[in-house]
PDB file of N, CA and C in Angstrom:
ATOM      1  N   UNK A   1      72.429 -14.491 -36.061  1.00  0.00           N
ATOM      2  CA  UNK A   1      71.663 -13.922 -34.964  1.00  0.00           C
ATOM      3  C   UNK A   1      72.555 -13.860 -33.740  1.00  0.00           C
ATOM      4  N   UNK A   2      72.455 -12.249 -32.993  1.00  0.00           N
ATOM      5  CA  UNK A   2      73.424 -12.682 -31.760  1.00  0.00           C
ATOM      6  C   UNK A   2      72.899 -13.266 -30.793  1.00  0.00           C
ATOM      7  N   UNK A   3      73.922 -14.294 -30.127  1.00  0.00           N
ATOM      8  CA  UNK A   3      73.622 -15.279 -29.345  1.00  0.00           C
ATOM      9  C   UNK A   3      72.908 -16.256 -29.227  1.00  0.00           C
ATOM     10  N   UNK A   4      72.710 -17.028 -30.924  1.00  0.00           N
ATOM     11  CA  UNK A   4      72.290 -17.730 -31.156  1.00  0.00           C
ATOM     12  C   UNK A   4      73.013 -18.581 -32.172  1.00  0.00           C
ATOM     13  N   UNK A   5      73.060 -20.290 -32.107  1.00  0.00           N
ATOM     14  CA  UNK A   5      73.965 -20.665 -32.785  1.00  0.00           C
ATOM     15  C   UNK A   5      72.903 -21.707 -34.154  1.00  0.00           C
ATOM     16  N   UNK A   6      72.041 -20.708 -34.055  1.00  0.00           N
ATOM     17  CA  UNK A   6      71.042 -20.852 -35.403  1.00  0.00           C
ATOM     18  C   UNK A   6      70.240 -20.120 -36.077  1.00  0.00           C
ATOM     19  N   UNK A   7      69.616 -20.364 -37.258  1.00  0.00           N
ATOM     20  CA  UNK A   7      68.952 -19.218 -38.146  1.00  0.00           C
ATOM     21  C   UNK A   7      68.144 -18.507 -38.177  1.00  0.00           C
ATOM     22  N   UNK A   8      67.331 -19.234 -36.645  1.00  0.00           N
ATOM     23  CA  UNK A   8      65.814 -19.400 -36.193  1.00  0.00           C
ATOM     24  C   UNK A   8      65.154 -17.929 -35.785  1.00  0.00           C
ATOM     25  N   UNK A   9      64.492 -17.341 -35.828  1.00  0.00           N
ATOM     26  CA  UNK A   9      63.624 -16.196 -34.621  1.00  0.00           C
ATOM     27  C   UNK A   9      62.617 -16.285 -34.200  1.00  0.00           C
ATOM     28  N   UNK A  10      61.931 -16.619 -33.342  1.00  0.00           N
ATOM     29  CA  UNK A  10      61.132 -16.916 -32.541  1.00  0.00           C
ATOM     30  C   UNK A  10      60.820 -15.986 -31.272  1.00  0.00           C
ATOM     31  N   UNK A  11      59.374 -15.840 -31.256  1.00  0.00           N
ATOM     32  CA  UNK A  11      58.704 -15.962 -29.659  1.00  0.00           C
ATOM     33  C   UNK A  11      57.478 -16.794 -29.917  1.00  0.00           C
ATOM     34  N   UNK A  12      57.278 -17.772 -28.709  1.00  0.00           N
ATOM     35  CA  UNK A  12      56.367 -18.443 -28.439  1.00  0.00           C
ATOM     36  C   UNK A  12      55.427 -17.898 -27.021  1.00  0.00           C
ATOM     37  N   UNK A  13      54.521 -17.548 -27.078  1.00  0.00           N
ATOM     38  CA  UNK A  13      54.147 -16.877 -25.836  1.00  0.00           C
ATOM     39  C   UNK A  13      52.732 -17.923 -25.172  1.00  0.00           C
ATOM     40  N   UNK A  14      52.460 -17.676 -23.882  1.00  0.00           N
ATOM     41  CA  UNK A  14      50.874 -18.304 -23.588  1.00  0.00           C
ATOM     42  C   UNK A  14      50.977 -17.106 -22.428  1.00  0.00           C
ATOM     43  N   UNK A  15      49.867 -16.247 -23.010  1.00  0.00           N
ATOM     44  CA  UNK A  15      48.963 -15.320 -22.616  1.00  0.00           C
ATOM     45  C   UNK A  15      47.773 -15.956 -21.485  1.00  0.00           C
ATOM     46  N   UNK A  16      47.530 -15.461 -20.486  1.00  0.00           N
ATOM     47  CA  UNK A  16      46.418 -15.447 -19.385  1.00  0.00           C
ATOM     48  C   UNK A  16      46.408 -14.073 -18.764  1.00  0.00           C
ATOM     49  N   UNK A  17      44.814 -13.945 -18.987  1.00  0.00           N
ATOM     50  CA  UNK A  17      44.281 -12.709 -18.530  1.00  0.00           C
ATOM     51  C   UNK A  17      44.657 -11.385 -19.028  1.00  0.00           C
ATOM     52  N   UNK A  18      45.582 -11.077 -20.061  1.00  0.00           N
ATOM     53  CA  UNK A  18      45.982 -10.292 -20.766  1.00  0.00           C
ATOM     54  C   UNK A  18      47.492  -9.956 -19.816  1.00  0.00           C
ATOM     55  N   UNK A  19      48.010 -11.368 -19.593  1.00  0.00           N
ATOM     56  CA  UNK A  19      49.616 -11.411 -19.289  1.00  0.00           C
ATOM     57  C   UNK A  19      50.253 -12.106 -19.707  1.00  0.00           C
ATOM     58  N   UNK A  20      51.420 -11.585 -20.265  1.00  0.00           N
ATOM     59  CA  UNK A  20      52.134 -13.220 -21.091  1.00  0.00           C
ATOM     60  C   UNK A  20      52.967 -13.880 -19.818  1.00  0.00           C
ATOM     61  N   UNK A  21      52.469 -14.759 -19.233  1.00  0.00           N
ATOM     62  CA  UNK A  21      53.134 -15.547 -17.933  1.00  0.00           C
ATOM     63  C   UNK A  21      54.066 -17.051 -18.181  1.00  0.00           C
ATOM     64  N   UNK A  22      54.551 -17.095 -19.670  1.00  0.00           N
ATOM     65  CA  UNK A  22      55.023 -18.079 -20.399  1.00  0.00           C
ATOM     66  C   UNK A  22      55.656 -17.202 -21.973  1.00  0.00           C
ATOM     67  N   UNK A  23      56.922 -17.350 -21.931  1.00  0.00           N
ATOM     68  CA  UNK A  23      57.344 -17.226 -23.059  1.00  0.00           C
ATOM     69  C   UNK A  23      59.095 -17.610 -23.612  1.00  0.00           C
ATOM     70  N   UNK A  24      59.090 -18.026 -24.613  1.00  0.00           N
ATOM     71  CA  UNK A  24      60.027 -18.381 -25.338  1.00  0.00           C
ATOM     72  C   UNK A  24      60.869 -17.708 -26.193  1.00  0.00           C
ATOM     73  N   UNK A  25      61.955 -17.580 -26.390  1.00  0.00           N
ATOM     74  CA  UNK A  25      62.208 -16.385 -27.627  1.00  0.00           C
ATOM     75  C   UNK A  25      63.660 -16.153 -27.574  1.00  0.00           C
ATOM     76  N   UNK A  26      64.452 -15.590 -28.571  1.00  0.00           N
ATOM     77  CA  UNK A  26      65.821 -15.465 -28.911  1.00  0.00           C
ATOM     78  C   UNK A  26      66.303 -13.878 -28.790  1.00  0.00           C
ATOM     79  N   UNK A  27      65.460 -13.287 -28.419  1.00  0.00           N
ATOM     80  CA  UNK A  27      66.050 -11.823 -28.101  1.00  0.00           C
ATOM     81  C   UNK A  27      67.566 -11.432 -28.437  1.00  0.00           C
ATOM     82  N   UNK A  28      67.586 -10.745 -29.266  1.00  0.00           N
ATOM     83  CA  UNK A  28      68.820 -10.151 -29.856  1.00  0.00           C
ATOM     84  C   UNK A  28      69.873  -9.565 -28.604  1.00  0.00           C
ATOM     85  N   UNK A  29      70.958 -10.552 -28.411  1.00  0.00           N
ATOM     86  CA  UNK A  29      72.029 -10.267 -27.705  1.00  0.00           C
ATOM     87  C   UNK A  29      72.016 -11.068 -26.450  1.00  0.00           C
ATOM     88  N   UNK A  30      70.865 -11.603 -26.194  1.00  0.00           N
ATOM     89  CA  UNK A  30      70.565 -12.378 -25.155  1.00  0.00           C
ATOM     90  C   UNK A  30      70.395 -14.158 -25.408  1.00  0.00           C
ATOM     91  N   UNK A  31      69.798 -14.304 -26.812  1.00  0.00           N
ATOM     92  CA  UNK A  31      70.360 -15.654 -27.231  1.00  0.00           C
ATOM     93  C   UNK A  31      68.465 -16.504 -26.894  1.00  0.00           C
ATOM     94  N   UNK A  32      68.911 -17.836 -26.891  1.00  0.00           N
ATOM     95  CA  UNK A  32      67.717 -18.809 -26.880  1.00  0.00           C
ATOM     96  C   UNK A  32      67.297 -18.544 -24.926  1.00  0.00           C
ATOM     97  N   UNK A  33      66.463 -18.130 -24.419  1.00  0.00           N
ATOM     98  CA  UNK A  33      66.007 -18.306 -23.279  1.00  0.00           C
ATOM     99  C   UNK A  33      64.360 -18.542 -23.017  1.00  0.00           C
ATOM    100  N   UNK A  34      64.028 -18.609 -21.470  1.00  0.00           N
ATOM    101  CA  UNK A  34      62.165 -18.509 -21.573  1.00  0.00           C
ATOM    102  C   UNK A  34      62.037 -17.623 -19.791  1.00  0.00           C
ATOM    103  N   UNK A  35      61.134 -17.232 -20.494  1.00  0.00           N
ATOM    104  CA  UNK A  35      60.154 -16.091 -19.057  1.00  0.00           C
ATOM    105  C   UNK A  35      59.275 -17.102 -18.882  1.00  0.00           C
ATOM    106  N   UNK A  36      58.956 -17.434 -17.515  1.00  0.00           N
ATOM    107  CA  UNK A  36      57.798 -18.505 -16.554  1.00  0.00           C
ATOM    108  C   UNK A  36      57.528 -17.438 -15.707  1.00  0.00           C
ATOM    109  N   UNK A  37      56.625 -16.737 -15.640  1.00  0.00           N
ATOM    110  CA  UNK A  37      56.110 -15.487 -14.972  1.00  0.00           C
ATOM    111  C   UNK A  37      57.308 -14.346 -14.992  1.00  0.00           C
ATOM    112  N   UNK A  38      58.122 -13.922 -13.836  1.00  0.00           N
ATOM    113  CA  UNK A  38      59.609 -12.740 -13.677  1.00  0.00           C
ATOM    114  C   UNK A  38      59.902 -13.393 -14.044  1.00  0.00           C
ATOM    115  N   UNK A  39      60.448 -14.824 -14.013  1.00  0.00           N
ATOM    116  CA  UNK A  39      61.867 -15.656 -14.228  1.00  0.00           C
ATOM    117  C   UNK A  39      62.002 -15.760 -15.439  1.00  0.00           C
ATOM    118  N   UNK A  40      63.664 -15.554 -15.741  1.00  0.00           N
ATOM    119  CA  UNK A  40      64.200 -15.581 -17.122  1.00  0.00           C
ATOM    120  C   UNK A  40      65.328 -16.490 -17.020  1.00  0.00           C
ATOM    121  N   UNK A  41      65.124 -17.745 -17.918  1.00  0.00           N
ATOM    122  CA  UNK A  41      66.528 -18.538 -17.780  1.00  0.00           C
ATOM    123  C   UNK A  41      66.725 -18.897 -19.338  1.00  0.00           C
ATOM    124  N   UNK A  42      68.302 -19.419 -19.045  1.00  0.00           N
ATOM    125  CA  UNK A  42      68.465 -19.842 -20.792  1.00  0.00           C
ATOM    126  C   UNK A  42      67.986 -21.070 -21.122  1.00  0.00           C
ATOM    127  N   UNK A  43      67.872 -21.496 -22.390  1.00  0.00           N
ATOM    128  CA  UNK A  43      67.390 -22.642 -22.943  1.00  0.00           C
ATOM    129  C   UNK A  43      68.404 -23.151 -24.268  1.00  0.00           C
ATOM    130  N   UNK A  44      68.674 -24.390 -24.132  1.00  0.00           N
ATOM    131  CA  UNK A  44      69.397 -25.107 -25.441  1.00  0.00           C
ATOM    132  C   UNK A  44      68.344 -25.805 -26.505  1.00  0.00           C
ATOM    133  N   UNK A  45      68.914 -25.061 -27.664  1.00  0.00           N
ATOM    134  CA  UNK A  45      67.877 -24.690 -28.493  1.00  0.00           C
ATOM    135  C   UNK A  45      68.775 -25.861 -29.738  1.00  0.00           C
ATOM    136  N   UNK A  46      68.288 -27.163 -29.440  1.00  0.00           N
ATOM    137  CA  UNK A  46      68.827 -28.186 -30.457  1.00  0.00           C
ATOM    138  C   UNK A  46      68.066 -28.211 -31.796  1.00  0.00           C
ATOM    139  N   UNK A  47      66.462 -28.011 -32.050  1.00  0.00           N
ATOM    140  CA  UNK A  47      66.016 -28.422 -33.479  1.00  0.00           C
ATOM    141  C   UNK A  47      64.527 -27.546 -32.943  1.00  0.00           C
ATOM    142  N   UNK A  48      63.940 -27.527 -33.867  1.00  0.00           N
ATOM    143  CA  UNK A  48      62.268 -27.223 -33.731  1.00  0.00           C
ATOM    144  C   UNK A  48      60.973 -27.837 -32.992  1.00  0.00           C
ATOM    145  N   UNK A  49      61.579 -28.806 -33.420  1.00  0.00           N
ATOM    146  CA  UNK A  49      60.578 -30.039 -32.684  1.00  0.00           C
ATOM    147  C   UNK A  49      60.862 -30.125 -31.111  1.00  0.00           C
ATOM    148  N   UNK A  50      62.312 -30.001 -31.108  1.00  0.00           N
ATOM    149  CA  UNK A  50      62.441 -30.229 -29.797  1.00  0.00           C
ATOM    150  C   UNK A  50      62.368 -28.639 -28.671  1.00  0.00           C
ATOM    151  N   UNK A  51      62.041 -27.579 -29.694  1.00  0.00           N
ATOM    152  CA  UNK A  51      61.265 -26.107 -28.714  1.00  0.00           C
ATOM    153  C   UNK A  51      60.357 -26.421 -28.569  1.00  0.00           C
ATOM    154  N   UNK A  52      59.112 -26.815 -29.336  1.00  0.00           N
ATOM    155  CA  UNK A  52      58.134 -26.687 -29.601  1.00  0.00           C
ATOM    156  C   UNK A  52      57.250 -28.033 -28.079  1.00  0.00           C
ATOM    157  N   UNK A  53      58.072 -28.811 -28.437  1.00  0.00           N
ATOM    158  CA  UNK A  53      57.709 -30.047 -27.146  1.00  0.00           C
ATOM    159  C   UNK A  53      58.092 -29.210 -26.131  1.00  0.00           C
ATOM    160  N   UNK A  54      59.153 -28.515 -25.741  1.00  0.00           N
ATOM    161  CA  UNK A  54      59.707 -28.225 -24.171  1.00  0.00           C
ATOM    162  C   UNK A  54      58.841 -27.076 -24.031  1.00  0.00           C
ATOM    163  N   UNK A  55      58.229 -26.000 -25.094  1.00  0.00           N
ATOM    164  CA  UNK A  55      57.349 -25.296 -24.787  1.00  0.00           C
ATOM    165  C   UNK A  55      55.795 -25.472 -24.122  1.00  0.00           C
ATOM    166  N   UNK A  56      55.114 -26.778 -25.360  1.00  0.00           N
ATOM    167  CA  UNK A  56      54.012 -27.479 -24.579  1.00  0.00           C
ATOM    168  C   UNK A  56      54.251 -27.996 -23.511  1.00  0.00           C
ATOM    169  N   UNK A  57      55.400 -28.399 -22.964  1.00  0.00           N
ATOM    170  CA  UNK A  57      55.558 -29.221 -21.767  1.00  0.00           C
ATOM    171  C   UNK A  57      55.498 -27.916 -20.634  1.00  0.00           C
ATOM    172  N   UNK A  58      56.204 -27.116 -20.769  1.00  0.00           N
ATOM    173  CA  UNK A  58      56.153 -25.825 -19.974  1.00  0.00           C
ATOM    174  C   UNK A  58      54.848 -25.209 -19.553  1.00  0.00           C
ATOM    175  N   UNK A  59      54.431 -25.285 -20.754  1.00  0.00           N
ATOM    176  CA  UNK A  59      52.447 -24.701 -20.796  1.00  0.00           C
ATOM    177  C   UNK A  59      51.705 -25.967 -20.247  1.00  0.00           C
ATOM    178  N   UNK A  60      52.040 -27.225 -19.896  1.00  0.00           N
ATOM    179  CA  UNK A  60      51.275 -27.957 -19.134  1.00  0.00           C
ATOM    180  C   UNK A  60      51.755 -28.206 -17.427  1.00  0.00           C
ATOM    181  N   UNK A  61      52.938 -27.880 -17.671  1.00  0.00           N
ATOM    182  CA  UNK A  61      53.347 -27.446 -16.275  1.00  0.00           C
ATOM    183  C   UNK A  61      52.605 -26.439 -15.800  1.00  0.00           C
ATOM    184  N   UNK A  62      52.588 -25.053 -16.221  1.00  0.00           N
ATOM    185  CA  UNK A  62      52.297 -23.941 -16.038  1.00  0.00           C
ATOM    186  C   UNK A  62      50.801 -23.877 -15.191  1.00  0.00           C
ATOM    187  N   UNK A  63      50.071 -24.751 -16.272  1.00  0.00           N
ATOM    188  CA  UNK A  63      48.479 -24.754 -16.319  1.00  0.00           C
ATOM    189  C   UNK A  63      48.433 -25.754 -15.007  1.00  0.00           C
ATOM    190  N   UNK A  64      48.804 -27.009 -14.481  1.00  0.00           N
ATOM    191  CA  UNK A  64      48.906 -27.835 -13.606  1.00  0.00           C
ATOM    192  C   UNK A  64      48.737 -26.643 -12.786  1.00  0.00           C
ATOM    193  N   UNK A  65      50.555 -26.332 -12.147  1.00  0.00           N
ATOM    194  CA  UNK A  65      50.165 -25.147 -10.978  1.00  0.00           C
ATOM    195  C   UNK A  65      49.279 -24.167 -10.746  1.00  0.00           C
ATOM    196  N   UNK A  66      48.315 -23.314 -11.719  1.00  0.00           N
ATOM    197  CA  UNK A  66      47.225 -22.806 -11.402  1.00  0.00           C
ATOM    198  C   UNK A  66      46.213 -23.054 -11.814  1.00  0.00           C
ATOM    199  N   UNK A  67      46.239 -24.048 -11.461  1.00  0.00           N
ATOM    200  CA  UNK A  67      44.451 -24.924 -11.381  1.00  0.00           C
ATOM    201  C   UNK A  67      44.112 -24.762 -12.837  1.00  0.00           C
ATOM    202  N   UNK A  68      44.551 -25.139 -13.503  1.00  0.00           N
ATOM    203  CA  UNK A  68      43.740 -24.654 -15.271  1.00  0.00           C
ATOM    204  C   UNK A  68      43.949 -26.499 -15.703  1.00  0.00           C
ATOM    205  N   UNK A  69      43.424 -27.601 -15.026  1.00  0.00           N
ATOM    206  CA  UNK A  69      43.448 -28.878 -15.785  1.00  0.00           C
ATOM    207  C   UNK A  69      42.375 -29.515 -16.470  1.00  0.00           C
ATOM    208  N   UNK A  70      41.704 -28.340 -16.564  1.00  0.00           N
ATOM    209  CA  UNK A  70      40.270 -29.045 -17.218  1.00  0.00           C
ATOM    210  C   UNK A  70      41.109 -28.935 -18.775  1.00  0.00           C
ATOM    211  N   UNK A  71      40.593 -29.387 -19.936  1.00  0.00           N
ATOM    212  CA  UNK A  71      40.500 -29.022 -21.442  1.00  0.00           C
ATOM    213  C   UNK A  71      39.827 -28.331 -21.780  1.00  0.00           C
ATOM    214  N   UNK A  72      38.949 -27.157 -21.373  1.00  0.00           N
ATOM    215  CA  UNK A  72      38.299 -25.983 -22.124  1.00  0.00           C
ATOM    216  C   UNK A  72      39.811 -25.232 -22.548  1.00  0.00           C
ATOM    217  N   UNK A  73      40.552 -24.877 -22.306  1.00  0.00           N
ATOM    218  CA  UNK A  73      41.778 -23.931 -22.691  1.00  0.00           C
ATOM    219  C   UNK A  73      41.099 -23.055 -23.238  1.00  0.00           C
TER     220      UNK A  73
END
């Protein structure tokens, strides 16, 4: 995969209001990075377990800053 130094393909997204304002993903030529609303930065992409945690952690960040802390999700 280009710009990726694994086998993996992925997008992980969290959708609100019919916007994806959270997402994860290896985009061909661009490598392991994540979108947090505009912002696009890279990400080191060590194992599965460890996307999958920095993603939930991201989506509880996310939800903190706009008031979403109840558990209905």
């Amino acid at each position: 995969m280009d710009g990726c130094r694994h086998r993996y393909k992925y997008r992980l997204a969290l959708v609100h209001e019919d916007r994806c304002v959270l997402r994860y993903d290896n985009e061909r030529g661009k490598g392991d990075h994540k979108h947090i609303d505009d912002i696009e930065t890279p990400v080191t992409f060590v194992d599965l377990a460890t996307l999958f945690a920095d993603f939930h952690r991201d989506i509880e960040t996310w939800r903190r800053a706009h008031g979403h802390t109840d558990d209905s999700r």
